[in-house]
C-alpha atoms as a PDB file:
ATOM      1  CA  UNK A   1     -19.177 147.146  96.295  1.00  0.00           C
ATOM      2  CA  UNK A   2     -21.554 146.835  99.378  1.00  0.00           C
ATOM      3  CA  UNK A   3     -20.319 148.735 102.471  1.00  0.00           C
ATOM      4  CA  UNK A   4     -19.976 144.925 104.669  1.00  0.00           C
ATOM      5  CA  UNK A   5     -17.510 143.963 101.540  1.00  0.00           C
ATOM      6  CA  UNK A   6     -15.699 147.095 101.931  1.00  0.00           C
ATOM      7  CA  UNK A   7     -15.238 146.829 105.577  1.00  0.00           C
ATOM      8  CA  UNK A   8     -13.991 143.237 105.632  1.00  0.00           C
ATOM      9  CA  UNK A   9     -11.628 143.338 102.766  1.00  0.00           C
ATOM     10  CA  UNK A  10     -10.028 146.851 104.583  1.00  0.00           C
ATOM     11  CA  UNK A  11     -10.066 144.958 107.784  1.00  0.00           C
ATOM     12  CA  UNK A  12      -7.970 141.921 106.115  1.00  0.00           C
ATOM     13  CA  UNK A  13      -5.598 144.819 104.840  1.00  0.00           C
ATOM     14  CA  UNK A  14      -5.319 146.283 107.809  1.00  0.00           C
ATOM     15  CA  UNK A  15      -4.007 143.360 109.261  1.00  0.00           C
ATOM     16  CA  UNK A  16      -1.779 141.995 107.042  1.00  0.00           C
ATOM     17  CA  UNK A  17      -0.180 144.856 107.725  1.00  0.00           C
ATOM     18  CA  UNK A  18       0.739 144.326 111.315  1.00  0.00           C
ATOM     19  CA  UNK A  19       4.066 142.896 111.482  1.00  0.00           C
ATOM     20  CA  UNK A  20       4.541 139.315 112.217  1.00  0.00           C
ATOM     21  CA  UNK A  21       6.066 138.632 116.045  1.00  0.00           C
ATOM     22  CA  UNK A  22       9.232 136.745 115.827  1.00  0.00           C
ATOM     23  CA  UNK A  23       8.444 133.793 118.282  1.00  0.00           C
ATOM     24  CA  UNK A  24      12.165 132.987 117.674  1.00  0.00           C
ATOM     25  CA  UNK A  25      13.170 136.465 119.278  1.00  0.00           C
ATOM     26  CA  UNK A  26      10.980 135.524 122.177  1.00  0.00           C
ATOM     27  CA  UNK A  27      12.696 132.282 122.700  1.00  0.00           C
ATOM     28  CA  UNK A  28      16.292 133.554 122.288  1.00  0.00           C
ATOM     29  CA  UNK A  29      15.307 136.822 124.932  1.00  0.00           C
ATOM     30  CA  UNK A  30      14.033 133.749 127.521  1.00  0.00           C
ATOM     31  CA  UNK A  31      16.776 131.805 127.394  1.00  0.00           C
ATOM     32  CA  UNK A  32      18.905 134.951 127.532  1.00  0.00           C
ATOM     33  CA  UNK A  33      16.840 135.789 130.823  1.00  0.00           C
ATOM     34  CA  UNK A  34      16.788 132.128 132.321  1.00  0.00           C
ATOM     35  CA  UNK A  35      20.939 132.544 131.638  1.00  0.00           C
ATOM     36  CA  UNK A  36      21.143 135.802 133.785  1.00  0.00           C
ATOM     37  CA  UNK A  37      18.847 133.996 136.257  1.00  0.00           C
ATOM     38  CA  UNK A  38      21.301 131.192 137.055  1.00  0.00           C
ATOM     39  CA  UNK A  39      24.727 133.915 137.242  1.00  0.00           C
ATOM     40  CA  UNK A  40      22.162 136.103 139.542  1.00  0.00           C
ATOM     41  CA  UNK A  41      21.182 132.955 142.019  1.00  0.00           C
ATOM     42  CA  UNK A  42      25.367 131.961 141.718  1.00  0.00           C
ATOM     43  CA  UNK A  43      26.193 135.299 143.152  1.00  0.00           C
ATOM     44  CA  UNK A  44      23.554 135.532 145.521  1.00  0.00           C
ATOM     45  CA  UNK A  45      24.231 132.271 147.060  1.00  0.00           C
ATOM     46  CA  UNK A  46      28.134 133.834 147.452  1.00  0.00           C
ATOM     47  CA  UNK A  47      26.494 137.052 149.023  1.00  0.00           C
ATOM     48  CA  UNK A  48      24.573 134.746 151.337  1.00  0.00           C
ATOM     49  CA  UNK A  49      27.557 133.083 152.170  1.00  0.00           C
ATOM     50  CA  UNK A  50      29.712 136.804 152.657  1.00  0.00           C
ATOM     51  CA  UNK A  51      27.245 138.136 154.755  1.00  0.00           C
ATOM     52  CA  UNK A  52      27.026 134.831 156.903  1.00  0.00           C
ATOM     53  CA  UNK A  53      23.672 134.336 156.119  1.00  0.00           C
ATOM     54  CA  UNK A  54      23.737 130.543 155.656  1.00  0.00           C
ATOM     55  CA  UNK A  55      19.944 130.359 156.080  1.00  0.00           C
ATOM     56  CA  UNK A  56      19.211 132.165 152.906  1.00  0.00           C
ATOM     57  CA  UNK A  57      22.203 130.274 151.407  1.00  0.00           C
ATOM     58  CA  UNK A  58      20.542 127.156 151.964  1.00  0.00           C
ATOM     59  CA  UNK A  59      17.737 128.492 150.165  1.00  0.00           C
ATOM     60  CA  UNK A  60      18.958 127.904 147.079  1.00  0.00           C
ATOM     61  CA  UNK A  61      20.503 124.429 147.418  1.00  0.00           C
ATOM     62  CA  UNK A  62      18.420 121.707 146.487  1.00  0.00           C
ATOM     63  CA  UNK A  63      17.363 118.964 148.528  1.00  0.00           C
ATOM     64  CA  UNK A  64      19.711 116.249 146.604  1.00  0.00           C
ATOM     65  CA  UNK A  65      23.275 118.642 146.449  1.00  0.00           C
ATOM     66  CA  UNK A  66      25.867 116.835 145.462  1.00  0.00           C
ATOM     67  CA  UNK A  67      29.593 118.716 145.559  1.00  0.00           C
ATOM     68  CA  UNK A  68      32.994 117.757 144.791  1.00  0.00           C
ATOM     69  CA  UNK A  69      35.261 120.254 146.541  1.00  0.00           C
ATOM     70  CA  UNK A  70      38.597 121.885 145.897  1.00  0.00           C
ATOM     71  CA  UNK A  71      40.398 119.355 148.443  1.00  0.00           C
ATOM     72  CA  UNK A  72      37.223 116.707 149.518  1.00  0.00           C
ATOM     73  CA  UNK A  73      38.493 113.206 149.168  1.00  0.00           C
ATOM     74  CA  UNK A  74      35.031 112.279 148.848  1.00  0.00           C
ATOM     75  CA  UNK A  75      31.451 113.226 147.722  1.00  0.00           C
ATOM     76  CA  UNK A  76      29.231 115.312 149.911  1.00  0.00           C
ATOM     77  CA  UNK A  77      25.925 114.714 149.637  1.00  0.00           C
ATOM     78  CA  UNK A  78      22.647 116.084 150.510  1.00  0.00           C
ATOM     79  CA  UNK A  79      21.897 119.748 151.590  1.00  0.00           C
ATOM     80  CA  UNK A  80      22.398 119.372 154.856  1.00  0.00           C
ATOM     81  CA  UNK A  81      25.785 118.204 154.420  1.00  0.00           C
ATOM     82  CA  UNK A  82      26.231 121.701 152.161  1.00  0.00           C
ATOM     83  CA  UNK A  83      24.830 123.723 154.637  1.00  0.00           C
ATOM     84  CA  UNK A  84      26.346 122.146 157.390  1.00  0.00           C
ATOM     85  CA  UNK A  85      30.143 122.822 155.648  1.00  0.00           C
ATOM     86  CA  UNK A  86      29.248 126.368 154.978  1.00  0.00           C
ATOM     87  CA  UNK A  87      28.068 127.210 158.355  1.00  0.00           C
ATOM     88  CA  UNK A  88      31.439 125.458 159.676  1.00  0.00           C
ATOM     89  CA  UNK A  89      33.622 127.783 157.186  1.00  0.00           C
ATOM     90  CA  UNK A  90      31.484 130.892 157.843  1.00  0.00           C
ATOM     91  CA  UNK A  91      31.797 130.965 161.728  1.00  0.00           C
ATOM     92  CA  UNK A  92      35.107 130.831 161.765  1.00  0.00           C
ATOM     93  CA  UNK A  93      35.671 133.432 158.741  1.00  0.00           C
ATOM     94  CA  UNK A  94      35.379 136.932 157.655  1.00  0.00           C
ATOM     95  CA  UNK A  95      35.586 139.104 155.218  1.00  0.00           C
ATOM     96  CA  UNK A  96      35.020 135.936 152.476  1.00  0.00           C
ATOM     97  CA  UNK A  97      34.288 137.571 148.665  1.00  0.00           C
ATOM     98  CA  UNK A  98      34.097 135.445 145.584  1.00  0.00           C
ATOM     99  CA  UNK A  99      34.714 137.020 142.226  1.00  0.00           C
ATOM    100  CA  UNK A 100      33.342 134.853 139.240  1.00  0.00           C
ATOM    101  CA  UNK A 101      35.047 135.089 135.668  1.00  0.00           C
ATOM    102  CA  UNK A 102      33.944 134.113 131.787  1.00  0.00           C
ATOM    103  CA  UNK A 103      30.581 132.488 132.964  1.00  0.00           C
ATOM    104  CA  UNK A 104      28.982 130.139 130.427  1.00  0.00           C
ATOM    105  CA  UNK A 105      26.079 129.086 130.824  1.00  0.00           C
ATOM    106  CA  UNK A 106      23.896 126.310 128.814  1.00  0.00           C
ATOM    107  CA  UNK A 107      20.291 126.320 129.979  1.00  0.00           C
ATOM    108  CA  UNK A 108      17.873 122.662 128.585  1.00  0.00           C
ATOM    109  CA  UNK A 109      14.818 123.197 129.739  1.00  0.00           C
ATOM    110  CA  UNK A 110      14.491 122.964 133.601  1.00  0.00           C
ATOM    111  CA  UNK A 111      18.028 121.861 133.808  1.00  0.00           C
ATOM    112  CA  UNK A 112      21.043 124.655 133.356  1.00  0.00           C
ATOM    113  CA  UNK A 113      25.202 124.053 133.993  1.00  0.00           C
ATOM    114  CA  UNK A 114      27.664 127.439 134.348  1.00  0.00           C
ATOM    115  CA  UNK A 115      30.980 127.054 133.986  1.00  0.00           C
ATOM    116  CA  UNK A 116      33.201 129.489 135.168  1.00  0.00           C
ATOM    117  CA  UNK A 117      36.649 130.797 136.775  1.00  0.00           C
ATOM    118  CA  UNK A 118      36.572 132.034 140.332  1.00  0.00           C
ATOM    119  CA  UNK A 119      38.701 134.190 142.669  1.00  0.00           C
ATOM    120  CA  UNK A 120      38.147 134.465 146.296  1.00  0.00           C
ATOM    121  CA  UNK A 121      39.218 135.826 149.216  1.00  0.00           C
ATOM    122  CA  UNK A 122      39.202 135.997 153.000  1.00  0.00           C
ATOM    123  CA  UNK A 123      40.234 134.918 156.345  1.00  0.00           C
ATOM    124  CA  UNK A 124      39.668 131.949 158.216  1.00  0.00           C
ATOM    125  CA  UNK A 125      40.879 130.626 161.590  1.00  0.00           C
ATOM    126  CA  UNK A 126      42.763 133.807 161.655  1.00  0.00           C
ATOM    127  CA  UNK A 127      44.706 132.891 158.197  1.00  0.00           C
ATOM    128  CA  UNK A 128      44.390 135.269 155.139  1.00  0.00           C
ATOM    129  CA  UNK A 129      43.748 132.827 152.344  1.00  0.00           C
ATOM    130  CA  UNK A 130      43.368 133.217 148.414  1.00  0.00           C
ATOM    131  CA  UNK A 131      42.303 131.052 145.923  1.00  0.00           C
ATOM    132  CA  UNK A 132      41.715 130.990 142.040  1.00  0.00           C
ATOM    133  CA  UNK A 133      39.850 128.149 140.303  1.00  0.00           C
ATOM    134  CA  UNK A 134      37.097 127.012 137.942  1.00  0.00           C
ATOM    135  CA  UNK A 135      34.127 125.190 138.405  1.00  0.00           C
ATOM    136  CA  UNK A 136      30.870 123.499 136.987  1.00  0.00           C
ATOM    137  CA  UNK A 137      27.583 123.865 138.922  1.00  0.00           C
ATOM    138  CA  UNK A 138      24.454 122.769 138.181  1.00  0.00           C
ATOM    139  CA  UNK A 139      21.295 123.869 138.459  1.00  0.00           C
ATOM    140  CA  UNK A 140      17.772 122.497 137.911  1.00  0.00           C
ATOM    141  CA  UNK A 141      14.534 124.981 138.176  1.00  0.00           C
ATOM    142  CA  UNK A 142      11.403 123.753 140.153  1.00  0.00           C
ATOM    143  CA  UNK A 143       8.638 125.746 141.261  1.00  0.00           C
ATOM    144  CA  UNK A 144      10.266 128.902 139.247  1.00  0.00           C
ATOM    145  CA  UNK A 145      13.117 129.165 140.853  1.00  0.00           C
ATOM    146  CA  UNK A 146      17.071 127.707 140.043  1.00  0.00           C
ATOM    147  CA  UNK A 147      18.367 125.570 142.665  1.00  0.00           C
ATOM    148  CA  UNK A 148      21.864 123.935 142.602  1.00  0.00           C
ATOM    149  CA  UNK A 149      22.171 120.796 142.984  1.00  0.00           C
ATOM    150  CA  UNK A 150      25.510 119.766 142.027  1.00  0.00           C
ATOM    151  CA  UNK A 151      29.118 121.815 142.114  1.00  0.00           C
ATOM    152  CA  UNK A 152      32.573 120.433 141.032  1.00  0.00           C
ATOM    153  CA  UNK A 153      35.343 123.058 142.043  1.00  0.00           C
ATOM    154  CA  UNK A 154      38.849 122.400 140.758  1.00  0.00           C
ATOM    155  CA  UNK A 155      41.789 124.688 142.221  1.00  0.00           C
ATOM    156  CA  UNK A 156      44.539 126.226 140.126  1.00  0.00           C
END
């Protein structure tokens, strides 16, 4: 056998035995990644909001928010709006935390939706105040990053 022969028939054994990537795997660990992505914005927006930092809040609030609240009688729209209520509650709060329970989240592309239980806590106008409840916010991703645009909170 001529030495070229040699050296292209080792060559094709040599790589048929390098294991196959599983292009599944990579899909599931991306999705997996794009799920933490959307809890991680959720809780920094709260941490925005705790540390009355309602300009870095608004930074992940899209343009077209939309929000059914715990007691609204009707539907705020538009990020201003949103930042405009959270400013309001902040100034005249403290010591606000938000606790989040069984998260689910669903990511479809550039659109994702958590579901989830919350607990939260503070003062406001000088009145402790507690609540428990679960939600559904939505989230779409443009230029890399998650931005809500859509929450539905439902007290307990």
């Amino acid at each position: 056998m001529k030495p070229f022969t040699k050296l292209i028939i080792a060559s094709f054994l040599l790589i048929s035995c390098i294991p196959e990537k599983n292009h599944d795997e990579d899909i599931i660990a991306t999705v997996e990644e794009e799920k933490q992505a959307i809890k991680s914005t959720l809780v920094s927006m709260w941490d925005a909001i705790e540390k009355g930092d309602v300009e870095r809040y608004a930074t992940y609030v899209h343009p077209d928010f939309t929000q059914f609240g715990e007691t609204d009688s009707i539907l705020r729209v538009g990020k201003e709006a949103e930042v405009r209520g959270v400013a309001a509650w902040v100034k005249n709060s403290e010591g606000i935390h938000t606790e989040m329970d069984e998260p689910q989240v669903t990511v479809k592309g550039n659109v994702a939706w958590i579901t989830y239980y919350w607990r939260d806590k503070g003062i406001t106008n000088g009145e402790p105040f507690a609540s428990r409840g679960k939600s559904t916010r939505i989230f779409v991703k443009e230029n890399g990053k998650w931005l809500c645009i859509h929450g539905h909170y439902t007290l307990l």
